[in-house]
C-alpha atoms as a PDB file:
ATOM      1  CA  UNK A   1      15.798  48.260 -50.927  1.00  0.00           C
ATOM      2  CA  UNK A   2      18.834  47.820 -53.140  1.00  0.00           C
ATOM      3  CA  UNK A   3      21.653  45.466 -51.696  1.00  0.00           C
ATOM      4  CA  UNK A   4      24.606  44.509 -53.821  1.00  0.00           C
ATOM      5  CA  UNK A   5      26.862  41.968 -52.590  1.00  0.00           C
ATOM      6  CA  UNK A   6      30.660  41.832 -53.665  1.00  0.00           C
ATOM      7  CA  UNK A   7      33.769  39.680 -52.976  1.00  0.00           C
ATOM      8  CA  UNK A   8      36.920  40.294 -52.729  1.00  0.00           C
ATOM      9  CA  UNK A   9      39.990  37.978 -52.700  1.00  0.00           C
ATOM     10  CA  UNK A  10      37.237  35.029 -52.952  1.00  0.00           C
ATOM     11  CA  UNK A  11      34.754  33.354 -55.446  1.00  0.00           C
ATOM     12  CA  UNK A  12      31.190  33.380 -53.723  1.00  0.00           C
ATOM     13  CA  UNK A  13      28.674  30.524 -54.617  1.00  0.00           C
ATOM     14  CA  UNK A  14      24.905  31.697 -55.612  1.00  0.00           C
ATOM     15  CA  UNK A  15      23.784  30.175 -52.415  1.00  0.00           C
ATOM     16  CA  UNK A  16      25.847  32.456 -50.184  1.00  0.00           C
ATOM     17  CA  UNK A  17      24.904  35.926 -52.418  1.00  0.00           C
ATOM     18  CA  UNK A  18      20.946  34.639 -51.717  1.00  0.00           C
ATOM     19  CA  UNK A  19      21.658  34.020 -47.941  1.00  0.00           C
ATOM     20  CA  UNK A  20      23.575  37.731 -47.658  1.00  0.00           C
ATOM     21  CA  UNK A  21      21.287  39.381 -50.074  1.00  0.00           C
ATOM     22  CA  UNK A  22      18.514  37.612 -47.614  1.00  0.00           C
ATOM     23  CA  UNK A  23      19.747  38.866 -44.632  1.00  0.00           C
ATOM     24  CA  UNK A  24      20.521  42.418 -45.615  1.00  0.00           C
ATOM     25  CA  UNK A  25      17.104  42.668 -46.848  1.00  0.00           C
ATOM     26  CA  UNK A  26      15.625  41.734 -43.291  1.00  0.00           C
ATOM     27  CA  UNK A  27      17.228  44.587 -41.953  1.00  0.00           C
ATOM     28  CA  UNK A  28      14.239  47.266 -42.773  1.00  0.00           C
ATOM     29  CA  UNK A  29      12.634  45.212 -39.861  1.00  0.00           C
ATOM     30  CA  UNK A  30      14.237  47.903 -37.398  1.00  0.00           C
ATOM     31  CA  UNK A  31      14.240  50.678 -39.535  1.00  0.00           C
ATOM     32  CA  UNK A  32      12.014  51.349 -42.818  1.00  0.00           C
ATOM     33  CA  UNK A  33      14.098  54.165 -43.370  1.00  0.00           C
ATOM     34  CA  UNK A  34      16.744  52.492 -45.449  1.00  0.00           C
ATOM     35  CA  UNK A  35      17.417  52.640 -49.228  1.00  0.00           C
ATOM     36  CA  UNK A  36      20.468  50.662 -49.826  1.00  0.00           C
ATOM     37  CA  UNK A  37      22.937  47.708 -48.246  1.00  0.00           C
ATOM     38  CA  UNK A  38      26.308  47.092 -49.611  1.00  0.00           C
ATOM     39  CA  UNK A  39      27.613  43.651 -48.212  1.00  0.00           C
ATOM     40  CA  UNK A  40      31.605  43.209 -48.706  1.00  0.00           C
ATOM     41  CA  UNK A  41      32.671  39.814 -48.260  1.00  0.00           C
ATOM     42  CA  UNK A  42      36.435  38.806 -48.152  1.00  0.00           C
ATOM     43  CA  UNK A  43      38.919  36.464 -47.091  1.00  0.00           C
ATOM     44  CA  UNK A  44      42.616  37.277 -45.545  1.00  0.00           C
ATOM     45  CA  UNK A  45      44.377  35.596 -44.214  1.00  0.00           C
ATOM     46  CA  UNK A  46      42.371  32.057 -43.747  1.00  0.00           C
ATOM     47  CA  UNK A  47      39.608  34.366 -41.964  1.00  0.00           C
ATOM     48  CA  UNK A  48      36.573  36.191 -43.849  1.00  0.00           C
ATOM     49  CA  UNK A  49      35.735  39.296 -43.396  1.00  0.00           C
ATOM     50  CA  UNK A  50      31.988  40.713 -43.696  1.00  0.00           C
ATOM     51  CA  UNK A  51      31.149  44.582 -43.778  1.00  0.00           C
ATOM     52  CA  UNK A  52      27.979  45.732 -44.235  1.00  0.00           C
ATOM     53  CA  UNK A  53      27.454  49.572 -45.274  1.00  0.00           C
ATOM     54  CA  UNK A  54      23.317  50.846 -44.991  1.00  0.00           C
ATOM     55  CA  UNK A  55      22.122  53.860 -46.039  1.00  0.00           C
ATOM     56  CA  UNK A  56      19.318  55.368 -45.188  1.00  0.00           C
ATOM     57  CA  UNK A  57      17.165  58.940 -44.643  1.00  0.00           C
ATOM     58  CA  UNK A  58      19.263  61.898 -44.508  1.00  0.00           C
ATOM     59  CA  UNK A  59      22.374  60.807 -45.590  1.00  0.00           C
ATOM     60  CA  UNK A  60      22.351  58.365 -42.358  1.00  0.00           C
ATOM     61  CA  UNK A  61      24.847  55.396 -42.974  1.00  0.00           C
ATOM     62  CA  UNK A  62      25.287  52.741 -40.859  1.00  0.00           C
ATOM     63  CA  UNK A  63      28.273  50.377 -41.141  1.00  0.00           C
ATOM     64  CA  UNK A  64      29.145  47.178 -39.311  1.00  0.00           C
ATOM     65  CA  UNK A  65      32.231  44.374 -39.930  1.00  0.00           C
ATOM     66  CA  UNK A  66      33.099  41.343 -38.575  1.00  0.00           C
ATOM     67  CA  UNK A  67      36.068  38.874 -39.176  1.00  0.00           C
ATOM     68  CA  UNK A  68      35.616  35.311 -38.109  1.00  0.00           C
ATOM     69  CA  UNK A  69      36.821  32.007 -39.377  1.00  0.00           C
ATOM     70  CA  UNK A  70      33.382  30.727 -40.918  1.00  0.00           C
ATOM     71  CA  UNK A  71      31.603  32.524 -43.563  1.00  0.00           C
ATOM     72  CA  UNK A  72      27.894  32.167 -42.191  1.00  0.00           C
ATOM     73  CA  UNK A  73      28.907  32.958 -38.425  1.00  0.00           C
ATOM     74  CA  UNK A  74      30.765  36.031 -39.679  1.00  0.00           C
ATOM     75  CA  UNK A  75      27.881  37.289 -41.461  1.00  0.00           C
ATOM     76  CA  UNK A  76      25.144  36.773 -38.888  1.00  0.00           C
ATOM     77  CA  UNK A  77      27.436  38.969 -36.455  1.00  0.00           C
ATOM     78  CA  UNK A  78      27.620  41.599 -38.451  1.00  0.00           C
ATOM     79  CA  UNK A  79      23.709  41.866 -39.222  1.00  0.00           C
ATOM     80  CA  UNK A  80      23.173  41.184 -35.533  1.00  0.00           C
ATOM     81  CA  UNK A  81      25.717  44.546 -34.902  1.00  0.00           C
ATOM     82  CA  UNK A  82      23.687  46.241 -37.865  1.00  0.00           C
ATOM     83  CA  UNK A  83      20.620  45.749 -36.289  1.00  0.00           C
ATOM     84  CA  UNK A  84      21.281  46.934 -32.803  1.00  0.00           C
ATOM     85  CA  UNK A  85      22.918  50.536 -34.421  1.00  0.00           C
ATOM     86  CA  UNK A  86      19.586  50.455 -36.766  1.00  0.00           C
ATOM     87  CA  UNK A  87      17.528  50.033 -33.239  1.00  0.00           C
ATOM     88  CA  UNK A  88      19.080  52.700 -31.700  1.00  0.00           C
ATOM     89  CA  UNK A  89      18.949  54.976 -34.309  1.00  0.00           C
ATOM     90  CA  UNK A  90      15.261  54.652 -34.457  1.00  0.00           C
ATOM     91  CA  UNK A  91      15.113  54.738 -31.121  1.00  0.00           C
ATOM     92  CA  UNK A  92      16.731  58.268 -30.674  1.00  0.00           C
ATOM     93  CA  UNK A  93      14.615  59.295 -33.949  1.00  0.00           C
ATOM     94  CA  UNK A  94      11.423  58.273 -31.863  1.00  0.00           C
ATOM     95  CA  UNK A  95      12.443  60.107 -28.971  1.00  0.00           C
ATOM     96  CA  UNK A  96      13.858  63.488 -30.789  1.00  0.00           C
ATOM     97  CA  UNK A  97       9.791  64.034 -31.507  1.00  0.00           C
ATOM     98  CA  UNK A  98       7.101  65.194 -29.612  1.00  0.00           C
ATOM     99  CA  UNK A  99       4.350  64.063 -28.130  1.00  0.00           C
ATOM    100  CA  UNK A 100       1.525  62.742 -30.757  1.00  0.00           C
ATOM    101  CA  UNK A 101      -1.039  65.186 -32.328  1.00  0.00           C
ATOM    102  CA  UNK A 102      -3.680  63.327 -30.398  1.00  0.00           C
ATOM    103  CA  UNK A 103      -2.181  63.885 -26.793  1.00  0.00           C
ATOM    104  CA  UNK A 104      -1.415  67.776 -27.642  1.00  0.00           C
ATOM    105  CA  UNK A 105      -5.213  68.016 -29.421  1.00  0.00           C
ATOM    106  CA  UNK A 106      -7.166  66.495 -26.345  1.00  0.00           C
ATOM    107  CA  UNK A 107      -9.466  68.822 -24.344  1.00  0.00           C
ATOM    108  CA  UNK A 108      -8.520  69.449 -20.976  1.00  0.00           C
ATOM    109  CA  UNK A 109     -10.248  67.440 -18.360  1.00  0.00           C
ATOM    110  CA  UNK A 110     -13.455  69.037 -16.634  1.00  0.00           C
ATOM    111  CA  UNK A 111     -12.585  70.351 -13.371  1.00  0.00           C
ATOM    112  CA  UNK A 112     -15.884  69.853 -10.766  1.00  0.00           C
ATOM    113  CA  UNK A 113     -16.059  72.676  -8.081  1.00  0.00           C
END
């Protein structure tokens, strides 16, 4: 999966790109179905701001933000939010198809009379 992480307003240290770079990566946990992450961080006004934009099968995309006065806390939130919609989606994907080949393919059950 291809994640790119950018700042805004704010000079990130390596250790920070690796942990959101990290964390974005974990999210094909809940759904293999995504291609890319974009992870926006920024700060305004003393508080930092974390959006995370997915993208995934059929032009699905999948975006989550969260402002909060620490970096780390900020960014766990909005993976935690990311992962919930990403749960759900698969979820209603799941349900939106039938039953599996083998339960339509079985034989019928013998009937004794």
């Amino acid at each position: 999966m291809n994640v790119s992480v950018v700042a805004r307003h704010m000079e990130v240290t390596d250790a920070i790109r690796a942990d959101a770079r990290e964390k974005a990566e974990r999210l094909t946990r809940f759904y293999d179905g995504l291609q890319s992450a974009a992870v926006t961080l920024d700060k305004d006004a003393g508080q930092f701001l974390v959006e995370i934009v997915a993208t995934g099968r059929r032009k699905s995309v999948f975006v989550a933000h969260h402002r909060d006065a620490d970096l780390h806390a900020s960014l766990d939130q909005c993976v935690h939010k990311l992962a919930e919609q990403l749960r759900r989606h698969k979820d209603r994907v799941r349900d939106r198809q039938g039953p599996s080949h083998d339960q339509t393919m079985a034989p019928p059950a013998p009937t004794e009379e």
